[in-house]
Protein backbone atom coordinates (compact mmCIF):
# COMPACT_ATOMS: atom_id res chain seq x y z
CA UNK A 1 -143.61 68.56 35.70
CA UNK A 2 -143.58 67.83 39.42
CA UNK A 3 -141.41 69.46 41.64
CA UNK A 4 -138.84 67.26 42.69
CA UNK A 5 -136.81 68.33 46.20
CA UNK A 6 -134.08 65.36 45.81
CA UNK A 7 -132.97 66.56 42.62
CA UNK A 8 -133.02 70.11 44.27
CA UNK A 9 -131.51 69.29 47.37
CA UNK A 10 -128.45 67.06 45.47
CA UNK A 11 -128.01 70.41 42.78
CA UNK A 12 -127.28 72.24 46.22
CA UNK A 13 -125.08 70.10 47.61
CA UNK A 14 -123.14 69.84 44.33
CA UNK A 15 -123.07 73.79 44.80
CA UNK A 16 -122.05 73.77 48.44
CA UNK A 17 -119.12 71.73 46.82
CA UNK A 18 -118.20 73.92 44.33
CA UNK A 19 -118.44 77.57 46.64
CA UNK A 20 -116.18 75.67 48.73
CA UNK A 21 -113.87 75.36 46.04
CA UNK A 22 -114.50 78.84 44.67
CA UNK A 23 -113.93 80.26 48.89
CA UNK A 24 -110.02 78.44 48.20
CA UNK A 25 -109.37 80.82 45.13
CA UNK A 26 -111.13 83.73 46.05
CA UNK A 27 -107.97 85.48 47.32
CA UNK A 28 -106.54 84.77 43.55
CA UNK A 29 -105.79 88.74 42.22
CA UNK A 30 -106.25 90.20 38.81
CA UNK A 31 -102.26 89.52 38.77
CA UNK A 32 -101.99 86.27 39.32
CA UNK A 33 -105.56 85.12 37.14
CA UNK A 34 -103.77 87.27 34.14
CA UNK A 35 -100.34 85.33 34.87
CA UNK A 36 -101.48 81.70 35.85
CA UNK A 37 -103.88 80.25 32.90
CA UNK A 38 -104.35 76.98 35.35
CA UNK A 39 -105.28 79.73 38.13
CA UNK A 40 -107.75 81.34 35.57
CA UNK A 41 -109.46 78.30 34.36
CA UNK A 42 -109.67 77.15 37.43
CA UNK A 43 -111.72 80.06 38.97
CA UNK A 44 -113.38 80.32 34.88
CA UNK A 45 -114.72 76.98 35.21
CA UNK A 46 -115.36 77.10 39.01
CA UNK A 47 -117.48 80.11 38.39
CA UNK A 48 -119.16 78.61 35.38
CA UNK A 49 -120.31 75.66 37.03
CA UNK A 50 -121.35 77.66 39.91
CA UNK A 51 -123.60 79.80 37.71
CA UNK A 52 -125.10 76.85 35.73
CA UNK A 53 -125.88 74.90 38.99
CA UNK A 54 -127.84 78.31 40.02
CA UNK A 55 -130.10 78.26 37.08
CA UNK A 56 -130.29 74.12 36.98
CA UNK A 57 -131.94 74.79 40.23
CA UNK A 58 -133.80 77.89 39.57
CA UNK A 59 -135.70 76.66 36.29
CA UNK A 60 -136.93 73.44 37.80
CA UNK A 61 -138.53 74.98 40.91
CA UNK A 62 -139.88 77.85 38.23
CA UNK A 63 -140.93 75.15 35.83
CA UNK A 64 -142.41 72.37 38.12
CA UNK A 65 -143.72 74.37 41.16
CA UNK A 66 -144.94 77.15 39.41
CA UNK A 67 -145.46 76.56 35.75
CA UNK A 68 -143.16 79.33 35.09
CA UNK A 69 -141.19 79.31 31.65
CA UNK A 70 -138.24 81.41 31.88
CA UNK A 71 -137.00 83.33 28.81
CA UNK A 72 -133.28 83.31 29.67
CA UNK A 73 -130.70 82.78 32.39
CA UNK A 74 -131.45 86.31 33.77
CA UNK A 75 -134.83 85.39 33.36
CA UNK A 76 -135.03 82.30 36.01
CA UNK A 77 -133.46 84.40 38.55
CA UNK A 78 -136.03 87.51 37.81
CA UNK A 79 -138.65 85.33 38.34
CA UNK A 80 -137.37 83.35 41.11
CA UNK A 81 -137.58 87.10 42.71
CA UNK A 82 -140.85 87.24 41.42
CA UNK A 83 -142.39 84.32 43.27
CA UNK A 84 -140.37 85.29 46.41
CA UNK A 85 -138.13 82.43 46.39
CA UNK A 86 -135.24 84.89 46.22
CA UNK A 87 -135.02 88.22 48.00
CA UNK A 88 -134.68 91.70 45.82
CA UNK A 89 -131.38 92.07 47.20
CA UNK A 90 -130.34 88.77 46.86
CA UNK A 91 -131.65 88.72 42.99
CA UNK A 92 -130.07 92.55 42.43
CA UNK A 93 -126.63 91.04 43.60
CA UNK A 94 -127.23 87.75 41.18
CA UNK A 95 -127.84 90.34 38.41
CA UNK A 96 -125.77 89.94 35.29
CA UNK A 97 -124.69 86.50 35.92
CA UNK A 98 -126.40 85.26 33.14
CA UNK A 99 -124.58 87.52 30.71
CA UNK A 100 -121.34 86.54 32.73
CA UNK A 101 -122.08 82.61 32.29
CA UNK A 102 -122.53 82.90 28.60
CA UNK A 103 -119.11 84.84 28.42
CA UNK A 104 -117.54 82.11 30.39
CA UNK A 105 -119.28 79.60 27.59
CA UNK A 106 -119.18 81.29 24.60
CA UNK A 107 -117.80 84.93 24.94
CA UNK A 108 -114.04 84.00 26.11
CA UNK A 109 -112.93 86.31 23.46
CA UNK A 110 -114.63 89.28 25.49
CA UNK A 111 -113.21 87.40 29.48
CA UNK A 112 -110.86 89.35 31.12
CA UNK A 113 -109.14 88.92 34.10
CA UNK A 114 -110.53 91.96 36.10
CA UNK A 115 -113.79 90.26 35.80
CA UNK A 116 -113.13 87.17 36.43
CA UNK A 117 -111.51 88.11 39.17
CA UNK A 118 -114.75 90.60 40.71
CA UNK A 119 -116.83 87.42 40.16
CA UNK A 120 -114.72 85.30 42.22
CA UNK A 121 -114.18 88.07 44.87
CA UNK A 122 -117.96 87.68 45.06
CA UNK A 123 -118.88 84.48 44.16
CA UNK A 124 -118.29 82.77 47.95
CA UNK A 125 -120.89 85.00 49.51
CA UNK A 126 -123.24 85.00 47.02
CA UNK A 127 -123.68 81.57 46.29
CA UNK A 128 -123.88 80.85 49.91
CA UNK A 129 -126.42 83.32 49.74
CA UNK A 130 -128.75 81.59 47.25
CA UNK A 131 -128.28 78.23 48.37
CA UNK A 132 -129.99 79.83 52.03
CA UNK A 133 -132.34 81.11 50.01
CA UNK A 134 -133.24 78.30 48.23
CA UNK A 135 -133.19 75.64 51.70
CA UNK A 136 -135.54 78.19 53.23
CA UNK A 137 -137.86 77.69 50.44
CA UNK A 138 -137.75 74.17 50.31
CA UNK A 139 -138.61 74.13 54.15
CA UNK A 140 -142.36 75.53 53.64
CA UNK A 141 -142.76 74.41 50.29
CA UNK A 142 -141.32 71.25 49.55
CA UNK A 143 -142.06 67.52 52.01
């Protein structure tokens, strides 16, 4: 696989998109997330999307730049640490989002909305965070 930075490059725009919309509802409370199901699946699916864009992004530069297979959604951001496309801070504050994305997908049983809510308190910032991360590694790696 060859490392493609258009595909990258539109994945992070599509992301830039999304924080945006995730920045609008971070001030959403428990309250309000518990109360409002169109406020909660807003910020659910906001946050979902968010998260799968993240590892869209992460496996392909894993899999076509360095011939890296991930094992799992945690995986592709331990690794992009790894390789020093992400920072340890950066990848310590990403930790458990894989785990989080498969409770938005298949765990919604298990969602509540004091996490939901955390995530989103968070998700503006760190997002923002990753998508620097990720330009800055493009620039010396990428044409």
């Amino acid at each position: 696989m060859v490392l493609r930075p258009e595909a990258v490059r539109a994945r992070l725009l599509k992301l830039e998109q999304v924080v945006s919309r995730l920045q609008q509802l971070s001030g959403l409370g428990q309250r309000e997330l518990r109360e409002d199901f169109r406020a909660a699946w807003t910020a659910e699916r906001g946050l979902q999307l968010a998260a799968e864009i993240v590892f869209d992004i992460g496996n392909h530069i894993l899999s076509a730049h360095f011939a890296v297979t991930a094992e799992d959604y945690e995986d592709i951001l331990t690794q992009l640490a790894a390789q020093r496309v992400l920072d340890p801070a950066l990848r310590e504050r990403l930790r458990g989002l894989g785990g989080f994305r498969n409770i938005l997908v298949h765990g919604y049983l298990a969602l509540d909305s004091d996490r939901v809510a955390d995530a989103l308190s968070r998700a503006p910032s760190d997002f923002s965070d990753f998508m620097a991360a990720i330009r800055n590694w493009l620039a010396t790696n990428a044409p």
